[in-house]
PDB file of N, CA and C in Angstrom:
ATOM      1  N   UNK A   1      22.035  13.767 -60.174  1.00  0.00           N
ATOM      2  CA  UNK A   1      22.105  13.609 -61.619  1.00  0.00           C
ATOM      3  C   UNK A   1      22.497  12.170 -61.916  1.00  0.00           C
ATOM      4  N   UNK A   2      21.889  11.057 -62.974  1.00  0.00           N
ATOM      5  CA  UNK A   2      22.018  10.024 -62.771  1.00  0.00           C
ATOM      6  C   UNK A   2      23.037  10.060 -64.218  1.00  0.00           C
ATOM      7  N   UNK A   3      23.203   8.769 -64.340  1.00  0.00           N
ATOM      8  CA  UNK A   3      24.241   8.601 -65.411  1.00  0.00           C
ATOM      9  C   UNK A   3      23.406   8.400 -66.985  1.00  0.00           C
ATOM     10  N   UNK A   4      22.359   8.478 -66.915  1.00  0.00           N
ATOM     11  CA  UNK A   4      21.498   8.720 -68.241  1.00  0.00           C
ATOM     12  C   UNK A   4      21.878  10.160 -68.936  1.00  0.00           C
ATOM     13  N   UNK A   5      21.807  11.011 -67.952  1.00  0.00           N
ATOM     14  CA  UNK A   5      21.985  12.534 -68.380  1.00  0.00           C
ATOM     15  C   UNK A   5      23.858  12.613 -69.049  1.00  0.00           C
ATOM     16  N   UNK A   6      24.527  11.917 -67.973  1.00  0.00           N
ATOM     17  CA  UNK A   6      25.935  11.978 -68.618  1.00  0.00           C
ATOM     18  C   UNK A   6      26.130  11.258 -69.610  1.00  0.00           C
ATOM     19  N   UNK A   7      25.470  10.640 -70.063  1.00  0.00           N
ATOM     20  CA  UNK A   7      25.536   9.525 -71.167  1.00  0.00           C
ATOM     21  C   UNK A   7      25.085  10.771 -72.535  1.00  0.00           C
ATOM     22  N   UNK A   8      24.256  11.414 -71.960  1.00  0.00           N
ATOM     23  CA  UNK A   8      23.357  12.350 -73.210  1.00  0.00           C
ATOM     24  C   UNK A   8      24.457  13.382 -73.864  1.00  0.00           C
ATOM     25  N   UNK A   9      25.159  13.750 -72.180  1.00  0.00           N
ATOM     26  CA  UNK A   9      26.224  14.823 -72.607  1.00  0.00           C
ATOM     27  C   UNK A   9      27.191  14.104 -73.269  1.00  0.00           C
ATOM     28  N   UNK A  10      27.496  13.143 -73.282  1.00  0.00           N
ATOM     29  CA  UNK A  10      28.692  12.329 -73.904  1.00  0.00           C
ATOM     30  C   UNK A  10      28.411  12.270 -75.720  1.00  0.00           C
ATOM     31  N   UNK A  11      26.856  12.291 -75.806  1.00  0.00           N
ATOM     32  CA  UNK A  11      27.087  11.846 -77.116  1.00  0.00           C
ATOM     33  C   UNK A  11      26.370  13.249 -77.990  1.00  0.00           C
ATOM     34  N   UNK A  12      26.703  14.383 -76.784  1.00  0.00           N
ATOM     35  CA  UNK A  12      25.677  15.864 -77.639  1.00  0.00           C
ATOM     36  C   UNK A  12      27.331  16.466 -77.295  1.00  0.00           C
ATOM     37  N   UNK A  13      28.396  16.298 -77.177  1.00  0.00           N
ATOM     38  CA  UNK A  13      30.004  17.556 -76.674  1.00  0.00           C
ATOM     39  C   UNK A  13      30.623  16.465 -76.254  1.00  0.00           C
ATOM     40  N   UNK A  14      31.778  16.847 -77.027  1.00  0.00           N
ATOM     41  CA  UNK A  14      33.576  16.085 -76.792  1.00  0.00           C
ATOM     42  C   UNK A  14      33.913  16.827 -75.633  1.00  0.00           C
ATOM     43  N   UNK A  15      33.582  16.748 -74.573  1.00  0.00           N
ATOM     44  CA  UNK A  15      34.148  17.853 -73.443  1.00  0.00           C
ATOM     45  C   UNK A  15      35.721  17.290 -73.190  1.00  0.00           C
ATOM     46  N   UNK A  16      36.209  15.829 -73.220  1.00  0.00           N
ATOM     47  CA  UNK A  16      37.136  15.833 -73.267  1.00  0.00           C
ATOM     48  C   UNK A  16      38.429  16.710 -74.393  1.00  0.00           C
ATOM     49  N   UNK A  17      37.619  16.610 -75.174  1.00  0.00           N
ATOM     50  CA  UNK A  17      38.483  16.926 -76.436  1.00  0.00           C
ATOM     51  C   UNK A  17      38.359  18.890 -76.129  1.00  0.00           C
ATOM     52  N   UNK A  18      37.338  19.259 -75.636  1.00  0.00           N
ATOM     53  CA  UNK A  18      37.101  20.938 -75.432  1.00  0.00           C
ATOM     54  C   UNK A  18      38.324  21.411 -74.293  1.00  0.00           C
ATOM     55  N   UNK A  19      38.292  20.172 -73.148  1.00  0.00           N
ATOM     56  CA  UNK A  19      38.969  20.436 -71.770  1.00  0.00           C
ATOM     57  C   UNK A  19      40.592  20.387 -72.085  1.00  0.00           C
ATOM     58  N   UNK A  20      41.094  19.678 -72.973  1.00  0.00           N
ATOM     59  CA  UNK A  20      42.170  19.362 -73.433  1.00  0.00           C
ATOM     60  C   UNK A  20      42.410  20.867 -74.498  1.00  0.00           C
ATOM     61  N   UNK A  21      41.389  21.344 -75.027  1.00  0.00           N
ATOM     62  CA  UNK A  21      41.874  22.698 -75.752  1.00  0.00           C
ATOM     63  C   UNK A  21      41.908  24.054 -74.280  1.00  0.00           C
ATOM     64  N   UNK A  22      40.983  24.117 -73.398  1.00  0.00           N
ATOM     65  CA  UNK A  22      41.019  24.844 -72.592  1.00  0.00           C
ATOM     66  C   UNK A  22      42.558  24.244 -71.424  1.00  0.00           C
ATOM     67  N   UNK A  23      43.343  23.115 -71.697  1.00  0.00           N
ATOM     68  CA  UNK A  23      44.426  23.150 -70.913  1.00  0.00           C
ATOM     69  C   UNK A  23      45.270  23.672 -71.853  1.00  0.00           C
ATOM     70  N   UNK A  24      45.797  23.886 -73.063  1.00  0.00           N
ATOM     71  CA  UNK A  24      46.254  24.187 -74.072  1.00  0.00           C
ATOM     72  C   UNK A  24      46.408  26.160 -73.814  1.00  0.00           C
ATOM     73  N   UNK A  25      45.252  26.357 -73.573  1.00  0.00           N
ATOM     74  CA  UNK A  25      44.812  27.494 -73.632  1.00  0.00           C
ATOM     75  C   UNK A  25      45.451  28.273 -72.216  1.00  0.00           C
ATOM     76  N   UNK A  26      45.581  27.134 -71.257  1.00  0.00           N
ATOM     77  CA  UNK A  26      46.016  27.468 -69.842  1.00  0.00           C
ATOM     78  C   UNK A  26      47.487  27.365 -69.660  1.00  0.00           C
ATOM     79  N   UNK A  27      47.706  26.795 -70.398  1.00  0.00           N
ATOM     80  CA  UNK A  27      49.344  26.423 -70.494  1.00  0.00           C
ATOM     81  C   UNK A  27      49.970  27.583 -71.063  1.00  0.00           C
ATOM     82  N   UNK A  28      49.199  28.270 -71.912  1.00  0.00           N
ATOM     83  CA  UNK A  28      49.869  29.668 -72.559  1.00  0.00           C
ATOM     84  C   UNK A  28      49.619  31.155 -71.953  1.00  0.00           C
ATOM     85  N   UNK A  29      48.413  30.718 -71.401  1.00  0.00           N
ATOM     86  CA  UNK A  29      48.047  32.263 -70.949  1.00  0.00           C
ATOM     87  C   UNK A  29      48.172  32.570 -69.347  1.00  0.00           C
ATOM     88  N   UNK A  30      48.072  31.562 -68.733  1.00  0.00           N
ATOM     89  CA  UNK A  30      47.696  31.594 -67.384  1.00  0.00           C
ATOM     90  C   UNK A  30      49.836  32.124 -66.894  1.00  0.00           C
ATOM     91  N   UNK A  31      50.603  31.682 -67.195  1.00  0.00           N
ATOM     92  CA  UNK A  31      51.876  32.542 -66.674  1.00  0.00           C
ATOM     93  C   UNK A  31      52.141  33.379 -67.387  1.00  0.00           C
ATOM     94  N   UNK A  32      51.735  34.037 -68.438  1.00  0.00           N
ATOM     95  CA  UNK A  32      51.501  35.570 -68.746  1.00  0.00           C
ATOM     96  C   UNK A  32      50.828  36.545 -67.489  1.00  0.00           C
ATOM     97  N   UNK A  33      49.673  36.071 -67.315  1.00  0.00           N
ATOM     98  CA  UNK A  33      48.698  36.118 -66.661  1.00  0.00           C
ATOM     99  C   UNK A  33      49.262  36.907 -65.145  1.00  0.00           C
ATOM    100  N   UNK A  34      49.907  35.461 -64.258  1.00  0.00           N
ATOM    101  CA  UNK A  34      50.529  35.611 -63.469  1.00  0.00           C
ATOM    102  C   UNK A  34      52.148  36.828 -63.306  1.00  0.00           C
ATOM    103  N   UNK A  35      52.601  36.673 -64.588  1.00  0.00           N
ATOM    104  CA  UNK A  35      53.458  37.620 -64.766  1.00  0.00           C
ATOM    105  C   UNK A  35      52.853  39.093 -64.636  1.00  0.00           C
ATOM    106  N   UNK A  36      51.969  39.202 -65.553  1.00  0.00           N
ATOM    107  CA  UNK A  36      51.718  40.502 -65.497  1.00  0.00           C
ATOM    108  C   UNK A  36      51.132  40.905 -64.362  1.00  0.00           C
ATOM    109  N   UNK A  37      50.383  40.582 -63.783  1.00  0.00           N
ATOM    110  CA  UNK A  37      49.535  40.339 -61.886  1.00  0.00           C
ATOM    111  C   UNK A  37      51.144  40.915 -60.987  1.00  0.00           C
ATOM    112  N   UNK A  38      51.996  40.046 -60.948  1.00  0.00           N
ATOM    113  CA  UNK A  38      53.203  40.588 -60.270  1.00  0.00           C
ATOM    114  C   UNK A  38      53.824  41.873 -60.931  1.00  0.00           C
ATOM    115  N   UNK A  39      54.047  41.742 -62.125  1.00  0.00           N
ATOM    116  CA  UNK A  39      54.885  43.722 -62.539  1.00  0.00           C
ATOM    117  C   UNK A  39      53.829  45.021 -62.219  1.00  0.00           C
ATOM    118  N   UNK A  40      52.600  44.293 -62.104  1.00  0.00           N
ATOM    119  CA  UNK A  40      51.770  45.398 -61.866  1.00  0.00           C
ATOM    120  C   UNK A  40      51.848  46.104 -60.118  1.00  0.00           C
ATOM    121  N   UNK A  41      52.390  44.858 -59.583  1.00  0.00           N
ATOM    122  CA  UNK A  41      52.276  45.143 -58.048  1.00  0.00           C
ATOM    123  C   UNK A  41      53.703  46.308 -58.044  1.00  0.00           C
ATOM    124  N   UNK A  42      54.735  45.655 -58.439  1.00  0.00           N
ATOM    125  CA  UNK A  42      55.925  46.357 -58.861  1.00  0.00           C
ATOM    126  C   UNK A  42      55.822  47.666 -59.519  1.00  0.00           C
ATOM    127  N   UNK A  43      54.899  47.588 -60.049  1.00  0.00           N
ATOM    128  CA  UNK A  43      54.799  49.129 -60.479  1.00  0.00           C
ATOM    129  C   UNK A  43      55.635  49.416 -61.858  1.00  0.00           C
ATOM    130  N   UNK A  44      55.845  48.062 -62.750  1.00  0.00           N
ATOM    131  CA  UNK A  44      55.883  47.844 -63.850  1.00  0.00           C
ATOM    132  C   UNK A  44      55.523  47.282 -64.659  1.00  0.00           C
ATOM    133  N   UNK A  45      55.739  47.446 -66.183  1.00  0.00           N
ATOM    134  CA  UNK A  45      54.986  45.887 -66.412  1.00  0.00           C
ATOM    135  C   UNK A  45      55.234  45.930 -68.049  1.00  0.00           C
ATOM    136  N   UNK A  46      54.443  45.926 -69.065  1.00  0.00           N
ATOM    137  CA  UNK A  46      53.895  45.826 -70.281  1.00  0.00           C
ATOM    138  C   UNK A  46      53.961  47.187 -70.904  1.00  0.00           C
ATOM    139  N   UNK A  47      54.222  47.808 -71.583  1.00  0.00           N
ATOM    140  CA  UNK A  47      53.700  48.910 -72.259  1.00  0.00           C
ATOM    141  C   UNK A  47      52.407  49.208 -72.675  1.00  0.00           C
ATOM    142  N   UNK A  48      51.845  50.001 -72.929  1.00  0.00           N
ATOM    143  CA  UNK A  48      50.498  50.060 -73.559  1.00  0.00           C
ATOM    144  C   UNK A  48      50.621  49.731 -75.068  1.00  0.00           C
ATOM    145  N   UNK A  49      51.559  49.661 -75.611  1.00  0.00           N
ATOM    146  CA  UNK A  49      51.097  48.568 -77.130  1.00  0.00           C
ATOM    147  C   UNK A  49      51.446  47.374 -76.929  1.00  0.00           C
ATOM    148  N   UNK A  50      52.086  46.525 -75.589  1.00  0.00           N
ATOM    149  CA  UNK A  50      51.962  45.389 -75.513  1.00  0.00           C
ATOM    150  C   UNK A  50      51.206  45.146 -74.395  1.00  0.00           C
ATOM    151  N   UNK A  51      50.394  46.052 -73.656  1.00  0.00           N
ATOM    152  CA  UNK A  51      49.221  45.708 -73.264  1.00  0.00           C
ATOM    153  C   UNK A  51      48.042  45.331 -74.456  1.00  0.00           C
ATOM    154  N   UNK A  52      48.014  45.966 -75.174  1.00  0.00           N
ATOM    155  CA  UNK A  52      46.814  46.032 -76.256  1.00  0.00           C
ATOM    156  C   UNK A  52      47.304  44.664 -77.432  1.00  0.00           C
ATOM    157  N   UNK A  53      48.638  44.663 -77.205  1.00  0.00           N
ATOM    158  CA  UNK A  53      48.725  43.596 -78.406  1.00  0.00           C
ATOM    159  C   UNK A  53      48.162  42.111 -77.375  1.00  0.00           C
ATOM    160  N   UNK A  54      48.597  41.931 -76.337  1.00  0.00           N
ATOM    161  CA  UNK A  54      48.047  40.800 -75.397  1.00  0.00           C
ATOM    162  C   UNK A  54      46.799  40.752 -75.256  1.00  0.00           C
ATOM    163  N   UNK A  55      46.198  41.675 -75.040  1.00  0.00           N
ATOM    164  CA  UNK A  55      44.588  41.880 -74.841  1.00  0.00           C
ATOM    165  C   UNK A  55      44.311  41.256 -76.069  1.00  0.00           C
ATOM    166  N   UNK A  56      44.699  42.091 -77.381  1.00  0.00           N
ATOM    167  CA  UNK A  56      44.157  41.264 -78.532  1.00  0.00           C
ATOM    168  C   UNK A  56      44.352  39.441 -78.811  1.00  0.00           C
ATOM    169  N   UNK A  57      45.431  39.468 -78.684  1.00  0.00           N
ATOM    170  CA  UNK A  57      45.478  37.472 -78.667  1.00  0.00           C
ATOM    171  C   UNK A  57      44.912  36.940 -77.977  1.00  0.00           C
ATOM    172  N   UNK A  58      45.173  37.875 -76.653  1.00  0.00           N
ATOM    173  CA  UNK A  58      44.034  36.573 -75.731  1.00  0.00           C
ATOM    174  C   UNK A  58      42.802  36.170 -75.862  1.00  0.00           C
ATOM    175  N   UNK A  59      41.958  37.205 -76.490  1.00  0.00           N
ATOM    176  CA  UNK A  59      40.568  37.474 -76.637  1.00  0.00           C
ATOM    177  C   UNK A  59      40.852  36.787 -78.109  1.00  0.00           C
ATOM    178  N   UNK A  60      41.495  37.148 -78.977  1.00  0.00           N
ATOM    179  CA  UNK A  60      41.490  36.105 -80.090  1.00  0.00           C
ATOM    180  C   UNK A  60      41.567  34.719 -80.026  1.00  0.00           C
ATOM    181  N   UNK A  61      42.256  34.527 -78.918  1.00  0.00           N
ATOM    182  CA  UNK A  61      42.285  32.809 -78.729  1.00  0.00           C
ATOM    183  C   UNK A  61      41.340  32.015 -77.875  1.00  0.00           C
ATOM    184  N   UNK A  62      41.013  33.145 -76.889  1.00  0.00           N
ATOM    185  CA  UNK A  62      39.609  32.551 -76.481  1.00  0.00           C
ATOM    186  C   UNK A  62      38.316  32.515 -76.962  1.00  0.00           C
ATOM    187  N   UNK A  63      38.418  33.327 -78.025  1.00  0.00           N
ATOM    188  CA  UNK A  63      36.939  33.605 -78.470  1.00  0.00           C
ATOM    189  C   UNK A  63      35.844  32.152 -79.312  1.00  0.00           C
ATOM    190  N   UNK A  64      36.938  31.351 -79.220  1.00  0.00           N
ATOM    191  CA  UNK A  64      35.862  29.981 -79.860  1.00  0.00           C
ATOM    192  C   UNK A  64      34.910  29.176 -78.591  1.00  0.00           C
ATOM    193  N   UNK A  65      35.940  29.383 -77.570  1.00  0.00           N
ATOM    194  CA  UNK A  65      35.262  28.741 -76.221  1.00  0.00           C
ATOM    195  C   UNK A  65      33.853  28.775 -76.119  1.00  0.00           C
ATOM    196  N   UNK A  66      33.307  30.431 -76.233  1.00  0.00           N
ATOM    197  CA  UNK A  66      31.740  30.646 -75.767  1.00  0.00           C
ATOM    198  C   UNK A  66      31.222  29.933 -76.709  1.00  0.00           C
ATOM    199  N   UNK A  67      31.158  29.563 -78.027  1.00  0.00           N
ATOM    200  CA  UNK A  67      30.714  28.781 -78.585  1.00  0.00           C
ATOM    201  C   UNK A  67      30.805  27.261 -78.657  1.00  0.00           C
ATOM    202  N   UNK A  68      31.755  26.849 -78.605  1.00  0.00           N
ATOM    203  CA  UNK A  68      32.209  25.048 -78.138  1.00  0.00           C
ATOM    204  C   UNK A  68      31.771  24.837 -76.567  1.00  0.00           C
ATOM    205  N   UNK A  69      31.396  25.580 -75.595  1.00  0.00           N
ATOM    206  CA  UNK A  69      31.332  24.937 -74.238  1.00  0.00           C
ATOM    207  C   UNK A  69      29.626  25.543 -74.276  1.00  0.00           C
ATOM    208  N   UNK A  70      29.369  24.434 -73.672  1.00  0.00           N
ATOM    209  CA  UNK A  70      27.808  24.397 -73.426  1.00  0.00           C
ATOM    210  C   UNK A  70      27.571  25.271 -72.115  1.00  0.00           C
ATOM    211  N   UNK A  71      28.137  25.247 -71.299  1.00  0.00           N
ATOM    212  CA  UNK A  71      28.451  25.547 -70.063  1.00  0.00           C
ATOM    213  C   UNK A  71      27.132  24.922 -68.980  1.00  0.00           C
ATOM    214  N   UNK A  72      27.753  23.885 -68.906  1.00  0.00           N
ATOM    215  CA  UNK A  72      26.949  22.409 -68.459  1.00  0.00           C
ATOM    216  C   UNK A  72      27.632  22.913 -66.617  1.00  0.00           C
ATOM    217  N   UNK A  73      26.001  22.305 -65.499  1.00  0.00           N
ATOM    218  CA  UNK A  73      26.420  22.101 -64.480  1.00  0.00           C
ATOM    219  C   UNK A  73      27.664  21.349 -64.091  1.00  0.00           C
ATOM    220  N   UNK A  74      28.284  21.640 -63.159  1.00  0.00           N
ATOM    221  CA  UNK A  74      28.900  20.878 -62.789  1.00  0.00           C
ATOM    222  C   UNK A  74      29.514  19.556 -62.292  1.00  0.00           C
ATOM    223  N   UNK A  75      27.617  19.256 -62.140  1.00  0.00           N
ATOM    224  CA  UNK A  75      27.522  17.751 -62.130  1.00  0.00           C
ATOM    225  C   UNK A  75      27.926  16.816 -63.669  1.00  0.00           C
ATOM    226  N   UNK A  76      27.852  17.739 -64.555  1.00  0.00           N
ATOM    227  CA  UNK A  76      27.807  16.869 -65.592  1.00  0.00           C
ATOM    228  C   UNK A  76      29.340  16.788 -66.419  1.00  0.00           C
ATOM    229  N   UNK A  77      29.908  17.951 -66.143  1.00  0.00           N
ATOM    230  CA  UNK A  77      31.126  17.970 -66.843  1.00  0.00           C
ATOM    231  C   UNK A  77      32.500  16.841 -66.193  1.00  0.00           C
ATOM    232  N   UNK A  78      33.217  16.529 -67.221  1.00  0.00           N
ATOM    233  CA  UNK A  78      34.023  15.877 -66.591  1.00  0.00           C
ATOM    234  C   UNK A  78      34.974  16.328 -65.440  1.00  0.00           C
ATOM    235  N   UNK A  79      35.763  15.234 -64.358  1.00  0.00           N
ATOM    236  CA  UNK A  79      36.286  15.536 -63.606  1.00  0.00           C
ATOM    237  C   UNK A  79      37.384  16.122 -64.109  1.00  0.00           C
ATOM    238  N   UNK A  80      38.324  17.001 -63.188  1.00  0.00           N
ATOM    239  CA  UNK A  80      39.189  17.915 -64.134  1.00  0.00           C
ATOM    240  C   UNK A  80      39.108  19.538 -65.039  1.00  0.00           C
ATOM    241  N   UNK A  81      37.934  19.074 -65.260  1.00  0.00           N
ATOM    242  CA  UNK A  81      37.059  20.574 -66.023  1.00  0.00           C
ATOM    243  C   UNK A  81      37.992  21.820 -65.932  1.00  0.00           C
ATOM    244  N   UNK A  82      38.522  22.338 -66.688  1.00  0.00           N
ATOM    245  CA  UNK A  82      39.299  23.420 -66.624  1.00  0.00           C
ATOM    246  C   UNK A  82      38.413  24.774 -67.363  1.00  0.00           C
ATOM    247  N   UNK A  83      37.241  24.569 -68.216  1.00  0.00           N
ATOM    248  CA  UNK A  83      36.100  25.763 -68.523  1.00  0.00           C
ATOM    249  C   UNK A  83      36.281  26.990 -67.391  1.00  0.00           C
ATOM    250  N   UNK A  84      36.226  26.554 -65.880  1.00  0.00           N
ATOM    251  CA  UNK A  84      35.957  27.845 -64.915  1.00  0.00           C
ATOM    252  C   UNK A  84      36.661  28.733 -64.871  1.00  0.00           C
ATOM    253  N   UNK A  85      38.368  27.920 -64.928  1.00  0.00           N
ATOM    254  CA  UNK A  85      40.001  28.456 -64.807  1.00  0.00           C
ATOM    255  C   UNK A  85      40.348  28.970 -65.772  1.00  0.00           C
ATOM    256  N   UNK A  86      39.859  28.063 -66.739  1.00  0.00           N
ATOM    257  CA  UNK A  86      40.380  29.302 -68.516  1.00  0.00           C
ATOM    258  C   UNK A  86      39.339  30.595 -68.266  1.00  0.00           C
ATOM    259  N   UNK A  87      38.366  30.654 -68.059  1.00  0.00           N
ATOM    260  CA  UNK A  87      37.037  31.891 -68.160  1.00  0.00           C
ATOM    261  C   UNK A  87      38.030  33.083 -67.237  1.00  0.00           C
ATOM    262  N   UNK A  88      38.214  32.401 -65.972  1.00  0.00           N
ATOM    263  CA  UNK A  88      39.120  33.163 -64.674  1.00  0.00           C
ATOM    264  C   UNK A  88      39.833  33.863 -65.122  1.00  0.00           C
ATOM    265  N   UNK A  89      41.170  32.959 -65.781  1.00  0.00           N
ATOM    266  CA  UNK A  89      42.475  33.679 -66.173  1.00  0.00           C
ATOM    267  C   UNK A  89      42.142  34.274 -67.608  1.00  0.00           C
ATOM    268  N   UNK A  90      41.242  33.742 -68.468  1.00  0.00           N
ATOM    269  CA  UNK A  90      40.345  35.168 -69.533  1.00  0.00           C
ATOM    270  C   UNK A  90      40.293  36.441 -68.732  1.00  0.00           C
ATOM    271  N   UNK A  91      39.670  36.532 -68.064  1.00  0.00           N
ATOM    272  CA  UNK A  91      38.755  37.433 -67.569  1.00  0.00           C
ATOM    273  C   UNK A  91      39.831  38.028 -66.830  1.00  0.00           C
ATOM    274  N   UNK A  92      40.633  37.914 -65.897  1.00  0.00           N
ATOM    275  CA  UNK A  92      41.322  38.660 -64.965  1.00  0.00           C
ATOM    276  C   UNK A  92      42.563  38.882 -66.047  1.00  0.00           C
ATOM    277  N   UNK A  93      43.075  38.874 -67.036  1.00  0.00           N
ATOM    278  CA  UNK A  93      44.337  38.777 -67.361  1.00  0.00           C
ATOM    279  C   UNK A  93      43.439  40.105 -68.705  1.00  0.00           C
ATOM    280  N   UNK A  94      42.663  40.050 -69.256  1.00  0.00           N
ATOM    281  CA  UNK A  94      42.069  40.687 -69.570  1.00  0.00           C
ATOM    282  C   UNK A  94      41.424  42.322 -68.725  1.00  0.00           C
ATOM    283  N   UNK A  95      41.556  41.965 -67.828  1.00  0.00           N
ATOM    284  CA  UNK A  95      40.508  43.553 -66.974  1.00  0.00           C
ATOM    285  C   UNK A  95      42.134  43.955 -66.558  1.00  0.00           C
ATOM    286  N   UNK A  96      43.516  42.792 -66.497  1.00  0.00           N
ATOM    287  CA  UNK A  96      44.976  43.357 -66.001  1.00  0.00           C
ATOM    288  C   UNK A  96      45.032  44.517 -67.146  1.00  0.00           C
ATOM    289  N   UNK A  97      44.825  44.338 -68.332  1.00  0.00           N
ATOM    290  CA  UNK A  97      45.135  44.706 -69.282  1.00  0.00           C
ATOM    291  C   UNK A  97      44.970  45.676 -69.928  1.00  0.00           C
ATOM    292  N   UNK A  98      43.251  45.705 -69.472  1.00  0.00           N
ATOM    293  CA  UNK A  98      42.606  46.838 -69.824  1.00  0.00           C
ATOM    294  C   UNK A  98      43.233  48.638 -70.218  1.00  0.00           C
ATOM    295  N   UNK A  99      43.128  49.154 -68.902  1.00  0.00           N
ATOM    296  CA  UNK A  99      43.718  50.330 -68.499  1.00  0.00           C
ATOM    297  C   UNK A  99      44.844  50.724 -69.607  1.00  0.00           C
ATOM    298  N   UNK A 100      46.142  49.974 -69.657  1.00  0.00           N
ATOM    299  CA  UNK A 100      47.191  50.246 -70.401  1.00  0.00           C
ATOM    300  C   UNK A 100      46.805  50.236 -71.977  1.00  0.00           C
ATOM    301  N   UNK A 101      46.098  49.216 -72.323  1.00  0.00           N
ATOM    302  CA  UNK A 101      45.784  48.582 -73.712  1.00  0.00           C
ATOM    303  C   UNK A 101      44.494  50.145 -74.507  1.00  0.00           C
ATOM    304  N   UNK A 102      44.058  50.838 -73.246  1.00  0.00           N
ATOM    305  CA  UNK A 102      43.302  51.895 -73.592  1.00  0.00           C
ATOM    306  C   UNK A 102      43.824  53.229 -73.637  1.00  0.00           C
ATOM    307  N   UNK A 103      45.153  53.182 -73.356  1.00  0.00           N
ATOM    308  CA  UNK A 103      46.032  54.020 -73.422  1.00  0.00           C
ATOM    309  C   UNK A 103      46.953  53.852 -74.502  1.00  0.00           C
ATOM    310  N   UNK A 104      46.775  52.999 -74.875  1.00  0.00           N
ATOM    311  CA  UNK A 104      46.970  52.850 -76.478  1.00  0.00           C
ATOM    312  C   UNK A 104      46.462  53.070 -77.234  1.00  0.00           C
ATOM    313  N   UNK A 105      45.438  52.916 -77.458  1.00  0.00           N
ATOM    314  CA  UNK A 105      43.998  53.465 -78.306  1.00  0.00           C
ATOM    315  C   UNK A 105      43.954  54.900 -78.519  1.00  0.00           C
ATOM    316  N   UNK A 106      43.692  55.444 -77.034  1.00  0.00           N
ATOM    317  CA  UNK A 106      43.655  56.471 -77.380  1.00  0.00           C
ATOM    318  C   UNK A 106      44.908  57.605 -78.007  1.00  0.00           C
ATOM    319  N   UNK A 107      46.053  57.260 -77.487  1.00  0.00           N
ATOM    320  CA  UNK A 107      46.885  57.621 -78.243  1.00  0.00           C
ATOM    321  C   UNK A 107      47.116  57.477 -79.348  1.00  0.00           C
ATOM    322  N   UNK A 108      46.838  56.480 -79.816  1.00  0.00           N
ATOM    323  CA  UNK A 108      47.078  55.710 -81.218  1.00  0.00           C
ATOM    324  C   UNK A 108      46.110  56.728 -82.235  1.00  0.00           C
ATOM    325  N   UNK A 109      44.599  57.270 -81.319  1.00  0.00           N
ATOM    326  CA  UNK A 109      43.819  58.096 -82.210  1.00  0.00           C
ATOM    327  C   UNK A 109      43.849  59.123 -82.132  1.00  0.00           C
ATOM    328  N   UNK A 110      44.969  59.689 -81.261  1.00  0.00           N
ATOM    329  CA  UNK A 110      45.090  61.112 -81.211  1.00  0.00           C
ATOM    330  C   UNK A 110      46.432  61.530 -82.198  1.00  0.00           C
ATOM    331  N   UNK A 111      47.234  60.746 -82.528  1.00  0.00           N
ATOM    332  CA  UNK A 111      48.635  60.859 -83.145  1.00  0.00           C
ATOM    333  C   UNK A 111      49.516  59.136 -84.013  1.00  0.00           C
ATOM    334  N   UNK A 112      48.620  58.572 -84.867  1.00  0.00           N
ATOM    335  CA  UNK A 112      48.570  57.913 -85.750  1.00  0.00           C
ATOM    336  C   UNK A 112      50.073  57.436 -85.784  1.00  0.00           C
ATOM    337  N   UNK A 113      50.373  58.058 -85.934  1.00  0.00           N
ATOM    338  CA  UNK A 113      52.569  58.662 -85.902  1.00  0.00           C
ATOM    339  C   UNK A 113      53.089  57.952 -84.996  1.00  0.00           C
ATOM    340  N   UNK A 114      52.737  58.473 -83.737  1.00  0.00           N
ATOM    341  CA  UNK A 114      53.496  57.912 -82.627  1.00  0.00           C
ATOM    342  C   UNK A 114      53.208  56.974 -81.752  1.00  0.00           C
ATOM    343  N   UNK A 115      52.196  56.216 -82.199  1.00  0.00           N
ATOM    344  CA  UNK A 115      51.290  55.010 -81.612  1.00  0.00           C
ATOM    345  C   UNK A 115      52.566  53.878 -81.335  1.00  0.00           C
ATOM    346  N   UNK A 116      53.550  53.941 -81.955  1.00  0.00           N
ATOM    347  CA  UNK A 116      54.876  52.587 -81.807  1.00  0.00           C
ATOM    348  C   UNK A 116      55.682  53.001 -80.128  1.00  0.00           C
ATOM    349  N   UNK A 117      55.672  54.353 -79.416  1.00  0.00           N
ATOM    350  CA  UNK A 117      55.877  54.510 -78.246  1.00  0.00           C
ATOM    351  C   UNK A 117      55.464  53.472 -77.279  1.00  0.00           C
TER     352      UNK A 117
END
C-alpha cells in the first residue's frame, strides 16, 4: 500500500480523532470488562439488573463506532489503532453479560413488581 492511498484516508476519516474516542471508550469499559471475566470465574459477580443495566451502556456507548470507523485494512489505519480492542472488549464484555442481563428480562416480564431483585 503506497502512501497515496494513506494520504486519501487522511483526508476521507479523522482516525486519529476516532482512535482517541475508541481509547476513551477503553479506558472505561475494558476493567469492567476484566472485572466481570474474574467474578464470573469466582462464581460471582453482577446481578441480573446490573448485568442488563451494563449491557445497556455499553452497547449505548459503543453504538456510534459502526458508523464513524470505516473499518479500513490494516495497512491503512494508524499505528496504535485501538478499533480491534474496543470491538474485542465490546463483544466479549457483552456475550459476559448476556446470560444474567436475560434473566432480567425475563423476570422483569413475568412480574413487573419484582424486577428491582
Amino acid at each position: 500500500v503506497g502512501g497515496d492511498d494513506r494520504d486519501v484516508v487522511e483526508r476521507c476519516w479523522d482516525l486519529k480523532s476516532l482512535n482517541h474516542l475508541y481509547q476513551r471508550f477503553l479506558s472505561k469499559w475494558e476493567p469492567n470488562y476484566h472485572r466481570c471475566a474474574e467474578t464470573l470465574v469466582k462464581g460471582d459477580g453482577l446481578s441480573p439488573a446490573e448485568c442488563f443495566a451494563q449491557r445497556f451502556w455499553i452497547t449505548h456507548e459503543y453504538s456510534p463506532f459502526p458508523r464513524l470507523d470505516p473499518n479500513l485494512p490494516s495497512a491503512l489505519v494508524p499505528d496504535g489503532w485501538l478499533g480491534d480492542k474496543a470491538a474485542a472488549v465490546f463483544n466479549g464484555y457483552r456475550s459476559l453479560l448476556s446470560e444474567r442481563s436475560s434473566e432480567f428480562i425475563e423476570s422483569t416480564l413475568r412480574d413487573p413488581n419484582n424486577a428491582r431483585k
